[in-house]
PDB file of N, CA and C in Angstrom:
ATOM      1  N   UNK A   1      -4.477 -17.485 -28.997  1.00  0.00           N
ATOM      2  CA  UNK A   1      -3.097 -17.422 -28.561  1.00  0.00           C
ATOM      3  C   UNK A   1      -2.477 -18.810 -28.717  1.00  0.00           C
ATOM      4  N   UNK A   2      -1.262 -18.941 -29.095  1.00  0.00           N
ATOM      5  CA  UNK A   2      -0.741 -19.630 -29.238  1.00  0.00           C
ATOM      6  C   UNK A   2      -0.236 -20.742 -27.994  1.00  0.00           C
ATOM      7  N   UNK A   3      -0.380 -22.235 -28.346  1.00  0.00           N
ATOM      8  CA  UNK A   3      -0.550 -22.671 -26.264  1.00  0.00           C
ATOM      9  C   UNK A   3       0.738 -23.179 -26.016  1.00  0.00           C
ATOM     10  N   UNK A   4       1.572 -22.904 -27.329  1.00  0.00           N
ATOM     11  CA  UNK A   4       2.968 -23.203 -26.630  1.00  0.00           C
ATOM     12  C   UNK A   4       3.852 -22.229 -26.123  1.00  0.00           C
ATOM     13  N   UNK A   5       3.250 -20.753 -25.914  1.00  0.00           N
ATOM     14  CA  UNK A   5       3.781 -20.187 -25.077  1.00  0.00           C
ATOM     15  C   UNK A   5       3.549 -19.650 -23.713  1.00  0.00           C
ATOM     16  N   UNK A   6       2.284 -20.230 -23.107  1.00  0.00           N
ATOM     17  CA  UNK A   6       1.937 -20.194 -21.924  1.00  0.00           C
ATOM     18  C   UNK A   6       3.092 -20.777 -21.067  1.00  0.00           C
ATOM     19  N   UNK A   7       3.842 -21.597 -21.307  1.00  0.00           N
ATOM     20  CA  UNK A   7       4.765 -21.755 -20.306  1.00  0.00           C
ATOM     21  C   UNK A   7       5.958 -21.473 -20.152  1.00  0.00           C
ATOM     22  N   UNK A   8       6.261 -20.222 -20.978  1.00  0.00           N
ATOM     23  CA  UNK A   8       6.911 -19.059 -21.535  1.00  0.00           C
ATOM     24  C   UNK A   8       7.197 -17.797 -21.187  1.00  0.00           C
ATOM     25  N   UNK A   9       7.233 -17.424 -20.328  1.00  0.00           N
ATOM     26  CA  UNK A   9       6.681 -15.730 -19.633  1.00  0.00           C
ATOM     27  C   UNK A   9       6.970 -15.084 -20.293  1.00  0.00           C
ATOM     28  N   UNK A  10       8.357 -14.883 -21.152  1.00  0.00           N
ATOM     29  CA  UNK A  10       8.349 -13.692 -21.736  1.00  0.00           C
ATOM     30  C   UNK A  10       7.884 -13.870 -22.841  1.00  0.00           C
ATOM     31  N   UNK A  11       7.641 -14.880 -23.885  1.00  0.00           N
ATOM     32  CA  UNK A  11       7.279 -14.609 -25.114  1.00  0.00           C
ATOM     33  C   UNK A  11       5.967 -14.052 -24.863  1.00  0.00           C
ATOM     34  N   UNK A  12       5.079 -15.049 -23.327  1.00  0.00           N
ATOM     35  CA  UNK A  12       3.810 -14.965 -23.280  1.00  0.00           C
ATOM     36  C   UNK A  12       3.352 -12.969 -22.817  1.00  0.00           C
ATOM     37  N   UNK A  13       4.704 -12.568 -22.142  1.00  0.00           N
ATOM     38  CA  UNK A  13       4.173 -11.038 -21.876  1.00  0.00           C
ATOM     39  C   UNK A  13       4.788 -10.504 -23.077  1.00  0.00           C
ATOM     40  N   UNK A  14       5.380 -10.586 -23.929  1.00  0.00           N
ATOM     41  CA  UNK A  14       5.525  -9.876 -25.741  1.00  0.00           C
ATOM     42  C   UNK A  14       4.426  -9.721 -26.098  1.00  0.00           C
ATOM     43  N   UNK A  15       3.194 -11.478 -26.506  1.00  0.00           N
ATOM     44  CA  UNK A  15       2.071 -11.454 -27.308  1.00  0.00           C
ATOM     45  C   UNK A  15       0.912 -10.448 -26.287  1.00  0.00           C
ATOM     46  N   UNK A  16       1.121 -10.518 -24.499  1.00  0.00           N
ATOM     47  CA  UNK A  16      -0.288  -9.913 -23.960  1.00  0.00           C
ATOM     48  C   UNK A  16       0.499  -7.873 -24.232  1.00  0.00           C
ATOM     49  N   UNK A  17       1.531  -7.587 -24.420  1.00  0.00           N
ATOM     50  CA  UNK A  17       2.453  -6.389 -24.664  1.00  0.00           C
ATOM     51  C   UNK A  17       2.049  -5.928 -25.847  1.00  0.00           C
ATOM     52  N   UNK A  18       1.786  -6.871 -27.015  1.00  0.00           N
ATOM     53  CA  UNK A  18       1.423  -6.423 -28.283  1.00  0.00           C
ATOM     54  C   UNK A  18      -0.031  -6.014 -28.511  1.00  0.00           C
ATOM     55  N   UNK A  19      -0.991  -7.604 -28.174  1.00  0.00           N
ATOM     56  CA  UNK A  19      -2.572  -7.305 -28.196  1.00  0.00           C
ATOM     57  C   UNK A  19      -2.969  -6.044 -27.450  1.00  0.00           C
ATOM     58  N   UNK A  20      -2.174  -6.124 -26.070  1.00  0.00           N
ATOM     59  CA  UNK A  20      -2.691  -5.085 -25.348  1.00  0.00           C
ATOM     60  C   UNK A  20      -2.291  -3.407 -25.315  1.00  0.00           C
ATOM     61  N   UNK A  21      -1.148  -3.412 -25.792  1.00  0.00           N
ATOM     62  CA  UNK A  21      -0.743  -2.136 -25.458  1.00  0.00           C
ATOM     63  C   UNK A  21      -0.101  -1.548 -26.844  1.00  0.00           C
ATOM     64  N   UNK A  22       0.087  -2.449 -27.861  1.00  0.00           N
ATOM     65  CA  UNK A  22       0.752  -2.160 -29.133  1.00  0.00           C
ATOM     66  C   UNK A  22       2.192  -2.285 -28.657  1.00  0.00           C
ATOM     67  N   UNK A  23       2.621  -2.436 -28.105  1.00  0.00           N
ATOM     68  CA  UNK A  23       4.054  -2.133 -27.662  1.00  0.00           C
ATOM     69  C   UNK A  23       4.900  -3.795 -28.071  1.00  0.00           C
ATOM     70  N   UNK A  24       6.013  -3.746 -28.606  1.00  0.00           N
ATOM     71  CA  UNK A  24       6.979  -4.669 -29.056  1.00  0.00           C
ATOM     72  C   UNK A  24       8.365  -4.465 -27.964  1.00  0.00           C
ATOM     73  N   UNK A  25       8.524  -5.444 -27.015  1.00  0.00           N
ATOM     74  CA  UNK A  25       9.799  -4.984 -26.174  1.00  0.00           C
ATOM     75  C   UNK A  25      11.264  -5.184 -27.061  1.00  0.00           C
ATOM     76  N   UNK A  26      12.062  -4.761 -26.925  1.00  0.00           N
ATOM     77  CA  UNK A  26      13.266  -4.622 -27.737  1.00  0.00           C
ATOM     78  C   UNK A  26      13.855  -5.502 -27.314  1.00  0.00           C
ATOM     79  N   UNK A  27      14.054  -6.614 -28.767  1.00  0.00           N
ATOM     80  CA  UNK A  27      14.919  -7.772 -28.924  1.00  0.00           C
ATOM     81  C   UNK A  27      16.291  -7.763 -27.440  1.00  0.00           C
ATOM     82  N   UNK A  28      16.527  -8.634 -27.087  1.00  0.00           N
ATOM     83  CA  UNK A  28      17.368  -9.101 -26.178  1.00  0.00           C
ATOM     84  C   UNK A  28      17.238  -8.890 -25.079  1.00  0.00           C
ATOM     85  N   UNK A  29      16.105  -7.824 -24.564  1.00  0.00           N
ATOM     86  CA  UNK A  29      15.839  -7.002 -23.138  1.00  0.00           C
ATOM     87  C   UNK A  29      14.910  -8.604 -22.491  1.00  0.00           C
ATOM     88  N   UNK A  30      14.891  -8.944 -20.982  1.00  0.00           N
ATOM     89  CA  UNK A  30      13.685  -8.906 -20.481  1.00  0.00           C
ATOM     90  C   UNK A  30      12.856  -8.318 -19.559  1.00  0.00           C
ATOM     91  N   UNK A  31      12.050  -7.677 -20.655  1.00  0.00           N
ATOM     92  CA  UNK A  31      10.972  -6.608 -20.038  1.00  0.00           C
ATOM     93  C   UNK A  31      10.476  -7.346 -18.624  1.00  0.00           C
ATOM     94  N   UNK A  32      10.052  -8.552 -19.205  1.00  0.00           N
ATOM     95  CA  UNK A  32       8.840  -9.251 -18.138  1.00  0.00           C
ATOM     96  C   UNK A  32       9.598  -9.417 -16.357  1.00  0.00           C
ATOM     97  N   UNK A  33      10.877  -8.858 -16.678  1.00  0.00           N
ATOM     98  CA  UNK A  33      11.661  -9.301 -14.882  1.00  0.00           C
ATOM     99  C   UNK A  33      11.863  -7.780 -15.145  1.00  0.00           C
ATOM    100  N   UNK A  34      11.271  -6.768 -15.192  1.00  0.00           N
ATOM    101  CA  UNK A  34      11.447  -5.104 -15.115  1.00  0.00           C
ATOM    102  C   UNK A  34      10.579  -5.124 -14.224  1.00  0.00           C
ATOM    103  N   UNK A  35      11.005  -3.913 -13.099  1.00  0.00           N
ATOM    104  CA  UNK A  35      10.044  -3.109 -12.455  1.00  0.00           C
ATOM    105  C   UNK A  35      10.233  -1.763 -12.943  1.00  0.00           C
ATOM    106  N   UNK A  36       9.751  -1.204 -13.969  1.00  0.00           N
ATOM    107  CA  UNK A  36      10.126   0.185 -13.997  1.00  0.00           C
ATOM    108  C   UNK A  36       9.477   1.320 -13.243  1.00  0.00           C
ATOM    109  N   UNK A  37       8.880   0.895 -12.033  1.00  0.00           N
ATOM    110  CA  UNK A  37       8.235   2.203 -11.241  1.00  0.00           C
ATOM    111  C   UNK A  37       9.138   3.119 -10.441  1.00  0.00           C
ATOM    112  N   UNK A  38      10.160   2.668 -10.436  1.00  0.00           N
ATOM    113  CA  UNK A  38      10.578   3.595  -9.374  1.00  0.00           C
ATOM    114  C   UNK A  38      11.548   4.670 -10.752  1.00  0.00           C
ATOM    115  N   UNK A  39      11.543   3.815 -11.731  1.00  0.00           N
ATOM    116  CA  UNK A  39      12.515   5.293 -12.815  1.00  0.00           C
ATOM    117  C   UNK A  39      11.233   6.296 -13.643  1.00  0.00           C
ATOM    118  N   UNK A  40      10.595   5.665 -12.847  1.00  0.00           N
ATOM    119  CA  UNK A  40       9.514   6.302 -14.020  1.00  0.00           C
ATOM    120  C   UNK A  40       8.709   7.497 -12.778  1.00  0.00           C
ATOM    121  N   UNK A  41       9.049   7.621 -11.742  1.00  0.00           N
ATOM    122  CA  UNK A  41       8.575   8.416 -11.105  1.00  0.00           C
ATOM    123  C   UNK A  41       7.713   8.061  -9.683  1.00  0.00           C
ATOM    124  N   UNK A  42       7.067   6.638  -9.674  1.00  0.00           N
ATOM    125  CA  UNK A  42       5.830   6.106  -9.057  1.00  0.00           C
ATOM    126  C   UNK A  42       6.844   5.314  -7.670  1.00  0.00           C
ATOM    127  N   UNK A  43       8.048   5.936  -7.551  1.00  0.00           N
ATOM    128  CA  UNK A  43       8.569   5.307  -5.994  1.00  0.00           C
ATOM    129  C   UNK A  43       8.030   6.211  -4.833  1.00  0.00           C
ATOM    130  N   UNK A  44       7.635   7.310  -5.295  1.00  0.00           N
ATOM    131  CA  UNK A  44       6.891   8.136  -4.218  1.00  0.00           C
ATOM    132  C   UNK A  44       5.737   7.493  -4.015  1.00  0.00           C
ATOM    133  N   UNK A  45       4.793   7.253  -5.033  1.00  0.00           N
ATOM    134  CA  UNK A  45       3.585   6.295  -4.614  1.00  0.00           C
ATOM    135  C   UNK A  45       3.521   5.007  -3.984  1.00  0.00           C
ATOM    136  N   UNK A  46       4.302   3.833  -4.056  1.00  0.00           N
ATOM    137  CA  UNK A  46       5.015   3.335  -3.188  1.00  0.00           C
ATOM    138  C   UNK A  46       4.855   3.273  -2.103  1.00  0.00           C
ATOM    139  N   UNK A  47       5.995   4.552  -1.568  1.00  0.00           N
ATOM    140  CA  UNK A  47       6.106   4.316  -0.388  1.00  0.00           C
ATOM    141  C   UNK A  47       4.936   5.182   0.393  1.00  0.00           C
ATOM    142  N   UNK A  48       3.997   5.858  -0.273  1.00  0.00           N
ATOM    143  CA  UNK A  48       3.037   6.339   0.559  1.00  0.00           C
ATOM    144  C   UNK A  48       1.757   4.704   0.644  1.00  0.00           C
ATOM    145  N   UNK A  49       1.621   3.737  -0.279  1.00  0.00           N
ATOM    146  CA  UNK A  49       0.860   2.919   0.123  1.00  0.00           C
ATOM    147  C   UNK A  49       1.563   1.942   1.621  1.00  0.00           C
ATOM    148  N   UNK A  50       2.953   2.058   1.854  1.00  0.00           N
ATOM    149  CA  UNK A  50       3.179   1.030   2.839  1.00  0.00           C
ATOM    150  C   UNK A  50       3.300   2.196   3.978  1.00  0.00           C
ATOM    151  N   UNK A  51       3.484   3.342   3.863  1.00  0.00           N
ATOM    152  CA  UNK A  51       3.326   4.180   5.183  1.00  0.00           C
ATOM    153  C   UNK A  51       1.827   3.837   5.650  1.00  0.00           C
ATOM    154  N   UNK A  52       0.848   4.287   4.382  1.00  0.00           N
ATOM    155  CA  UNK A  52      -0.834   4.106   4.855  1.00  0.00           C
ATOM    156  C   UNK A  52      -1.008   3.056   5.321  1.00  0.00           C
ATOM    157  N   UNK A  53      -0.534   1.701   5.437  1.00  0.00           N
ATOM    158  CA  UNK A  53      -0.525   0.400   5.733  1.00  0.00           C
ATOM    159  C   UNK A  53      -0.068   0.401   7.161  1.00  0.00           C
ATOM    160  N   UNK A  54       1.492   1.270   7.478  1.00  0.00           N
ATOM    161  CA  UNK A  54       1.742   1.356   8.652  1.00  0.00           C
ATOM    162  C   UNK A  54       1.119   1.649   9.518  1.00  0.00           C
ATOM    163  N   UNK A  55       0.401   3.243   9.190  1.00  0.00           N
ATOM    164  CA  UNK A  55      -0.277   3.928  10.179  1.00  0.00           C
ATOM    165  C   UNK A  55      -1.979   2.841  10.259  1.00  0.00           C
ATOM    166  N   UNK A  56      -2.386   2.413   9.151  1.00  0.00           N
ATOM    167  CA  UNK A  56      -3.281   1.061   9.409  1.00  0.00           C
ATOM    168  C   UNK A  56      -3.514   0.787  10.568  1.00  0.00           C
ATOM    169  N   UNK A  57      -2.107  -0.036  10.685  1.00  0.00           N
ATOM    170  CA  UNK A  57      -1.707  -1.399  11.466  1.00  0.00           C
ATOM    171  C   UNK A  57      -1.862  -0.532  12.821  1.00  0.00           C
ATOM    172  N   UNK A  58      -1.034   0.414  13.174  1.00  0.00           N
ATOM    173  CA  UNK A  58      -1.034   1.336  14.574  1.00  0.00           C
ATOM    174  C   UNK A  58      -2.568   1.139  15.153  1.00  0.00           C
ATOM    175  N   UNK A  59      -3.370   2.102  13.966  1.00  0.00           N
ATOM    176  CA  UNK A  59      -4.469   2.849  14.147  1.00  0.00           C
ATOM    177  C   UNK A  59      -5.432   1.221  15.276  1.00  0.00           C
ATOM    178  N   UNK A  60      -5.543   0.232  14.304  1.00  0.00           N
ATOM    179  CA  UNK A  60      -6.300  -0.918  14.416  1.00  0.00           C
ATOM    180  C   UNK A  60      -5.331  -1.590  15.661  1.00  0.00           C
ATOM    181  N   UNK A  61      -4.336  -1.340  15.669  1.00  0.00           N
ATOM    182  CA  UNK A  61      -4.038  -2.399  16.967  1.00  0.00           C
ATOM    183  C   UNK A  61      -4.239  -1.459  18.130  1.00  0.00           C
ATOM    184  N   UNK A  62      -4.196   0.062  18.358  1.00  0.00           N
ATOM    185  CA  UNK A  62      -5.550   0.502  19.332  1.00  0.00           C
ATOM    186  C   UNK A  62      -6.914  -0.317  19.590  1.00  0.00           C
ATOM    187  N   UNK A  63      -7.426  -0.661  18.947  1.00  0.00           N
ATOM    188  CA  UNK A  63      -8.733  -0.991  19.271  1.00  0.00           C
ATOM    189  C   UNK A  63      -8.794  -2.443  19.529  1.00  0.00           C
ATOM    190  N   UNK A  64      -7.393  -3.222  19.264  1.00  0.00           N
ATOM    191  CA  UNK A  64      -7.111  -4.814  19.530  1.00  0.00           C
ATOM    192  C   UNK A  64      -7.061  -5.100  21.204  1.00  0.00           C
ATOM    193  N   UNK A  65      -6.761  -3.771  21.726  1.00  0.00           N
ATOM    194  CA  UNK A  65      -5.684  -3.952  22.579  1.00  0.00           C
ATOM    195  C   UNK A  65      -7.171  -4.112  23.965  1.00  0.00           C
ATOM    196  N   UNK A  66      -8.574  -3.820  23.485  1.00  0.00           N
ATOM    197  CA  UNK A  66      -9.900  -3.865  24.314  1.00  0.00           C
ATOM    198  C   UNK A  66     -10.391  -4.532  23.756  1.00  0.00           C
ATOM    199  N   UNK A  67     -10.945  -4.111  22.613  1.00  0.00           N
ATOM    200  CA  UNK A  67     -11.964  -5.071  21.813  1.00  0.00           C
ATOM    201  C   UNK A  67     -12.117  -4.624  20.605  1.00  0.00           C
ATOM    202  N   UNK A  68     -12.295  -4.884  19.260  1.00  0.00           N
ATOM    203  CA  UNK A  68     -12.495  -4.021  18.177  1.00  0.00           C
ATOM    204  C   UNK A  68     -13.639  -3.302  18.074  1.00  0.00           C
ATOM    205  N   UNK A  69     -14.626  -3.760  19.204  1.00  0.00           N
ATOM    206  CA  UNK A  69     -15.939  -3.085  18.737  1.00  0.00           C
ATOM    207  C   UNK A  69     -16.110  -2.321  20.725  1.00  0.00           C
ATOM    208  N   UNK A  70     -14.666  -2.052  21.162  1.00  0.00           N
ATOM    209  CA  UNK A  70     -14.946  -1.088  22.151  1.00  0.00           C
ATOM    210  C   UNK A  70     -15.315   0.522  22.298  1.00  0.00           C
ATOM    211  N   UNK A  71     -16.548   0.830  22.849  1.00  0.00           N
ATOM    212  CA  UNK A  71     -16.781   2.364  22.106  1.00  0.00           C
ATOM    213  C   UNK A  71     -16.184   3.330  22.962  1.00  0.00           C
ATOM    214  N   UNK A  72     -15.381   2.952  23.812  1.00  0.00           N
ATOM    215  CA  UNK A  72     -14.117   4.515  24.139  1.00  0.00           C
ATOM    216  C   UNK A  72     -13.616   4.569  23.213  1.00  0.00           C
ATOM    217  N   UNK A  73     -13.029   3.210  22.603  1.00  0.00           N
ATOM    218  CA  UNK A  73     -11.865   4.074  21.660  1.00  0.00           C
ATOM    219  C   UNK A  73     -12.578   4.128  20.242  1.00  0.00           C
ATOM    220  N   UNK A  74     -13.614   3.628  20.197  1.00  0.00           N
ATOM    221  CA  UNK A  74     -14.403   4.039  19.116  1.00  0.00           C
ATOM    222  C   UNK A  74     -14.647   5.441  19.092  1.00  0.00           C
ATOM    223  N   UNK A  75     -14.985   5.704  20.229  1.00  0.00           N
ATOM    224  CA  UNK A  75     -15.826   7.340  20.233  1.00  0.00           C
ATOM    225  C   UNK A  75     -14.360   8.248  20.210  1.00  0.00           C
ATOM    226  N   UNK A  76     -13.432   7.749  20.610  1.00  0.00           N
ATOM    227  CA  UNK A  76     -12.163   8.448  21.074  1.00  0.00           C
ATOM    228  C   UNK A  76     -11.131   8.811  19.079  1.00  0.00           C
ATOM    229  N   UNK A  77     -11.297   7.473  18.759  1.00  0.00           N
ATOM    230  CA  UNK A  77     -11.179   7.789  17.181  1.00  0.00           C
ATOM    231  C   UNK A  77     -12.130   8.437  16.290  1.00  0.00           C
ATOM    232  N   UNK A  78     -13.094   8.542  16.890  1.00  0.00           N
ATOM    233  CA  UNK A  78     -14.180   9.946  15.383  1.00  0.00           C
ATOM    234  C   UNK A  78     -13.950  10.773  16.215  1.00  0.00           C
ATOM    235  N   UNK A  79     -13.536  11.203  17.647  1.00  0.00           N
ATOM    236  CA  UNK A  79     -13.303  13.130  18.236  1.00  0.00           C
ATOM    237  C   UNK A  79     -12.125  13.048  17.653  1.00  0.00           C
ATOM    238  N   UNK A  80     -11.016  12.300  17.467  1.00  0.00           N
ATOM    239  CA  UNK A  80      -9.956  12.860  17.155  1.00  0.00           C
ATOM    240  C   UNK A  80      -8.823  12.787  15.602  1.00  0.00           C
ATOM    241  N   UNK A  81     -10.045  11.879  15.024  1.00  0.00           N
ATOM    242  CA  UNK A  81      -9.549  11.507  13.553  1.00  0.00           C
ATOM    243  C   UNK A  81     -10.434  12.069  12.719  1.00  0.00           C
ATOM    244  N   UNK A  82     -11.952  11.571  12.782  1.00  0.00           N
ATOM    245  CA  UNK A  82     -13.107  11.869  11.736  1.00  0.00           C
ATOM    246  C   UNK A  82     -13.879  12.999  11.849  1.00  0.00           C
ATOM    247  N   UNK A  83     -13.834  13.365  13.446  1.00  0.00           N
ATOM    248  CA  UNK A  83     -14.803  15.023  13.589  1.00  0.00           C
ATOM    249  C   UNK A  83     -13.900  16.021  12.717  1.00  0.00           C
ATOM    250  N   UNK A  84     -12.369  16.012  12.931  1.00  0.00           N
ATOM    251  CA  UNK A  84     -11.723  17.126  12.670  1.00  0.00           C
ATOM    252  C   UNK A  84     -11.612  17.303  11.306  1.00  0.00           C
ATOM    253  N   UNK A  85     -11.677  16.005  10.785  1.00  0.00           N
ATOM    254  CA  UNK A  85     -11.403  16.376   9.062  1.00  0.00           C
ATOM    255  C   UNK A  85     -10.264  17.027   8.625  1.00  0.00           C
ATOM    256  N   UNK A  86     -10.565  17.707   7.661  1.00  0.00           N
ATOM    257  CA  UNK A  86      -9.177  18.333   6.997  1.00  0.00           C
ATOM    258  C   UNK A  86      -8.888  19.412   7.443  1.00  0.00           C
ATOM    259  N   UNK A  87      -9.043  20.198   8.577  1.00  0.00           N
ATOM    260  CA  UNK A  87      -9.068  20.723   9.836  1.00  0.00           C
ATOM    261  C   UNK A  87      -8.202  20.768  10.331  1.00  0.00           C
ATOM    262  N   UNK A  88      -7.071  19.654  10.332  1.00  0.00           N
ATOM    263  CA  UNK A  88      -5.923  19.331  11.184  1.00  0.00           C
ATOM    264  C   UNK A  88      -5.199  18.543  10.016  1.00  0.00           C
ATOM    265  N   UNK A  89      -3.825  18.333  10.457  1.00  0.00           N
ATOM    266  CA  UNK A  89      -2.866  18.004  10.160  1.00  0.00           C
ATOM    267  C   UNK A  89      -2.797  16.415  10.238  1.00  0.00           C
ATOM    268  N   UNK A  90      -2.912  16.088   9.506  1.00  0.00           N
ATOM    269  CA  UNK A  90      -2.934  14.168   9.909  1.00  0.00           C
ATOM    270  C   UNK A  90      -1.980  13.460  10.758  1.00  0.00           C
ATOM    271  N   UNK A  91      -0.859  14.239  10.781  1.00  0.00           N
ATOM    272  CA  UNK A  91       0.086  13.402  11.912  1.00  0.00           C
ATOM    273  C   UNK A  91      -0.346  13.826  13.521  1.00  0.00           C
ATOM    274  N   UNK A  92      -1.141  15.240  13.133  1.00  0.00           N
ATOM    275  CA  UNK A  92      -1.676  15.721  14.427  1.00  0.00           C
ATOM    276  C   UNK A  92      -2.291  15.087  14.966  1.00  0.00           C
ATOM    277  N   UNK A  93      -3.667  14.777  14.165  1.00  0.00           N
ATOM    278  CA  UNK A  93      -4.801  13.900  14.396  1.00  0.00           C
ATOM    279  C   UNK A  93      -4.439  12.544  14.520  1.00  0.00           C
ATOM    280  N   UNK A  94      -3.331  11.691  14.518  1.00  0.00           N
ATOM    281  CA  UNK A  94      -2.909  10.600  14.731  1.00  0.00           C
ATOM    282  C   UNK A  94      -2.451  10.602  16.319  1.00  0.00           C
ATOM    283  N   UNK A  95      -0.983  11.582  16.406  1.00  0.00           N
ATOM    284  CA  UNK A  95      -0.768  11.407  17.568  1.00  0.00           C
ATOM    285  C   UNK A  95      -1.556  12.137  18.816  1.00  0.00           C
ATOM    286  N   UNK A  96      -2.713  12.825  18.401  1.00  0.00           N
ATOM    287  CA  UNK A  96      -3.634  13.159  19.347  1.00  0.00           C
ATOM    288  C   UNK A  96      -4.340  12.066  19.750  1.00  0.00           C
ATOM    289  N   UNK A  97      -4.902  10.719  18.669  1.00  0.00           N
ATOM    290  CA  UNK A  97      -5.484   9.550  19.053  1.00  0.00           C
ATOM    291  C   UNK A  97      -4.508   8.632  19.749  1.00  0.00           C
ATOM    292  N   UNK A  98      -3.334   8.784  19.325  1.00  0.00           N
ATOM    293  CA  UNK A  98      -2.419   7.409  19.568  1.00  0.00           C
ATOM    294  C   UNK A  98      -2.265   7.914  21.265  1.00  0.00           C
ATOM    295  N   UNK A  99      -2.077   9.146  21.318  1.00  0.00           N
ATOM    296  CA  UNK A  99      -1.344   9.623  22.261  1.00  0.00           C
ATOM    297  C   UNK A  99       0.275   9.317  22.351  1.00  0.00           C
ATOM    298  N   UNK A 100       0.841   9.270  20.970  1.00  0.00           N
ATOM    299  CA  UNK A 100       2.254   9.200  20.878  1.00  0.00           C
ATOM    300  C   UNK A 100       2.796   9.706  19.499  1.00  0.00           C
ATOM    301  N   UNK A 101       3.839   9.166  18.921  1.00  0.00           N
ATOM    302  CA  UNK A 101       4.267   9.275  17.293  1.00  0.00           C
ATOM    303  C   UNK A 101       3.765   8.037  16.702  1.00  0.00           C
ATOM    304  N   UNK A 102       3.039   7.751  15.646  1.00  0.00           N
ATOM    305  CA  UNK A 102       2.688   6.859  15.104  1.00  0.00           C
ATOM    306  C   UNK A 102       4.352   6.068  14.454  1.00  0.00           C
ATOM    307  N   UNK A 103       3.914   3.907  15.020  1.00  0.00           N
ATOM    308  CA  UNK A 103       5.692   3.636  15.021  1.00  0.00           C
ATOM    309  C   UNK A 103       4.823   2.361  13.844  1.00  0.00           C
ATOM    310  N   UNK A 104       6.300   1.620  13.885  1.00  0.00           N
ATOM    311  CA  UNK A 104       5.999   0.350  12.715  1.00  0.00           C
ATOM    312  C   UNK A 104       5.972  -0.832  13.032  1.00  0.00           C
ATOM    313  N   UNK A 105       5.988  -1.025  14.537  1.00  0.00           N
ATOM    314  CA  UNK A 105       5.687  -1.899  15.536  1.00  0.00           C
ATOM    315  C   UNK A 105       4.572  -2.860  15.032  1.00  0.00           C
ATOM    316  N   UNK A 106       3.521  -2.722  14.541  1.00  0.00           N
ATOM    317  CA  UNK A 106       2.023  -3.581  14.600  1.00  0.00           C
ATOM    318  C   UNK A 106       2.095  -3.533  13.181  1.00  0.00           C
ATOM    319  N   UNK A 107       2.521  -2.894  12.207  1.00  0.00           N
ATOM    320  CA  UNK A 107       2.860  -3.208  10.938  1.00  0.00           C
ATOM    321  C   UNK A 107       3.888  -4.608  10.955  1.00  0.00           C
ATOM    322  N   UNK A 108       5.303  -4.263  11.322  1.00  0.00           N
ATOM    323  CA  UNK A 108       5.817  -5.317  11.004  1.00  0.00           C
ATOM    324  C   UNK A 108       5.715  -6.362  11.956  1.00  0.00           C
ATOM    325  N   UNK A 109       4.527  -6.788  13.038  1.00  0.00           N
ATOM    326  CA  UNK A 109       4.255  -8.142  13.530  1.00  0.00           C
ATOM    327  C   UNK A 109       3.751  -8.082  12.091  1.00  0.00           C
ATOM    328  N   UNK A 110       2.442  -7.696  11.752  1.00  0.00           N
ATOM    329  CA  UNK A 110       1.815  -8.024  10.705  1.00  0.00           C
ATOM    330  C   UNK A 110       2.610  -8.732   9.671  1.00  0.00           C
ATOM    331  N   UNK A 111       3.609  -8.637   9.486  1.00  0.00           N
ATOM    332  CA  UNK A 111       4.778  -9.338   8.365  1.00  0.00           C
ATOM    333  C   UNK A 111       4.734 -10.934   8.887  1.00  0.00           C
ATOM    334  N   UNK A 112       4.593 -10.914   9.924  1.00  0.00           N
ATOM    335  CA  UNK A 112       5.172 -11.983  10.319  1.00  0.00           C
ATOM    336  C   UNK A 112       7.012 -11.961  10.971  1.00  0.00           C
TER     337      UNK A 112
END
């Protein structure tokens, strides 16, 4: 590769666009500042990785709130998350553990 375009982004994502994928981006566009996921279909996927993140953050700041390695709520999360399996409804099996609606509270401390 050529080393005068490492400090280049887009020429440098054209040459890794070409080696890698065959693909040539069309003169005047820049591809390399595109997000095309959300036209292309993948905004549903998205937002199911930062929901799973949410309900995460909930799930784990239960067990912050004693100890992480406390076994009520250890034992209290496999009767009411892992025994039931696909058995139940996952928001069921959440707010049966939480004992509420799962919120975004302990996610977004997590932000900072």
């Amino acid at each position: 590769m050529d080393p005068s375009i490492e400090n280049d982004p887009t020429e440098l994502f054209d040459v890794v666009m070409k080696d890698v994928a065959d693909q040539t981006p069309l003169p005047g566009t820049n591809y390399v500042a595109s997000w095309y996921h959300p036209v292309t279909g993948y905004d549903a996927g998205y937002y199911s990785y930062l929901w799973s993140e949410t309900i995460a953050h909930d799930l784990f700041d239960s067990f912050k709130k004693k100890s992480v390695f406390d076994v009520a709520t250890g034992q209290k999360y496999r009767e009411a998350i892992l025994d039931p399996g696909a058995t139940r409804g996952g928001m069921d099996m959440l707010r049966n553990f939480l004992g509420r609606d799962p919120c975004v509270d302990a996610f977004v401390k997590s932000l900072g």
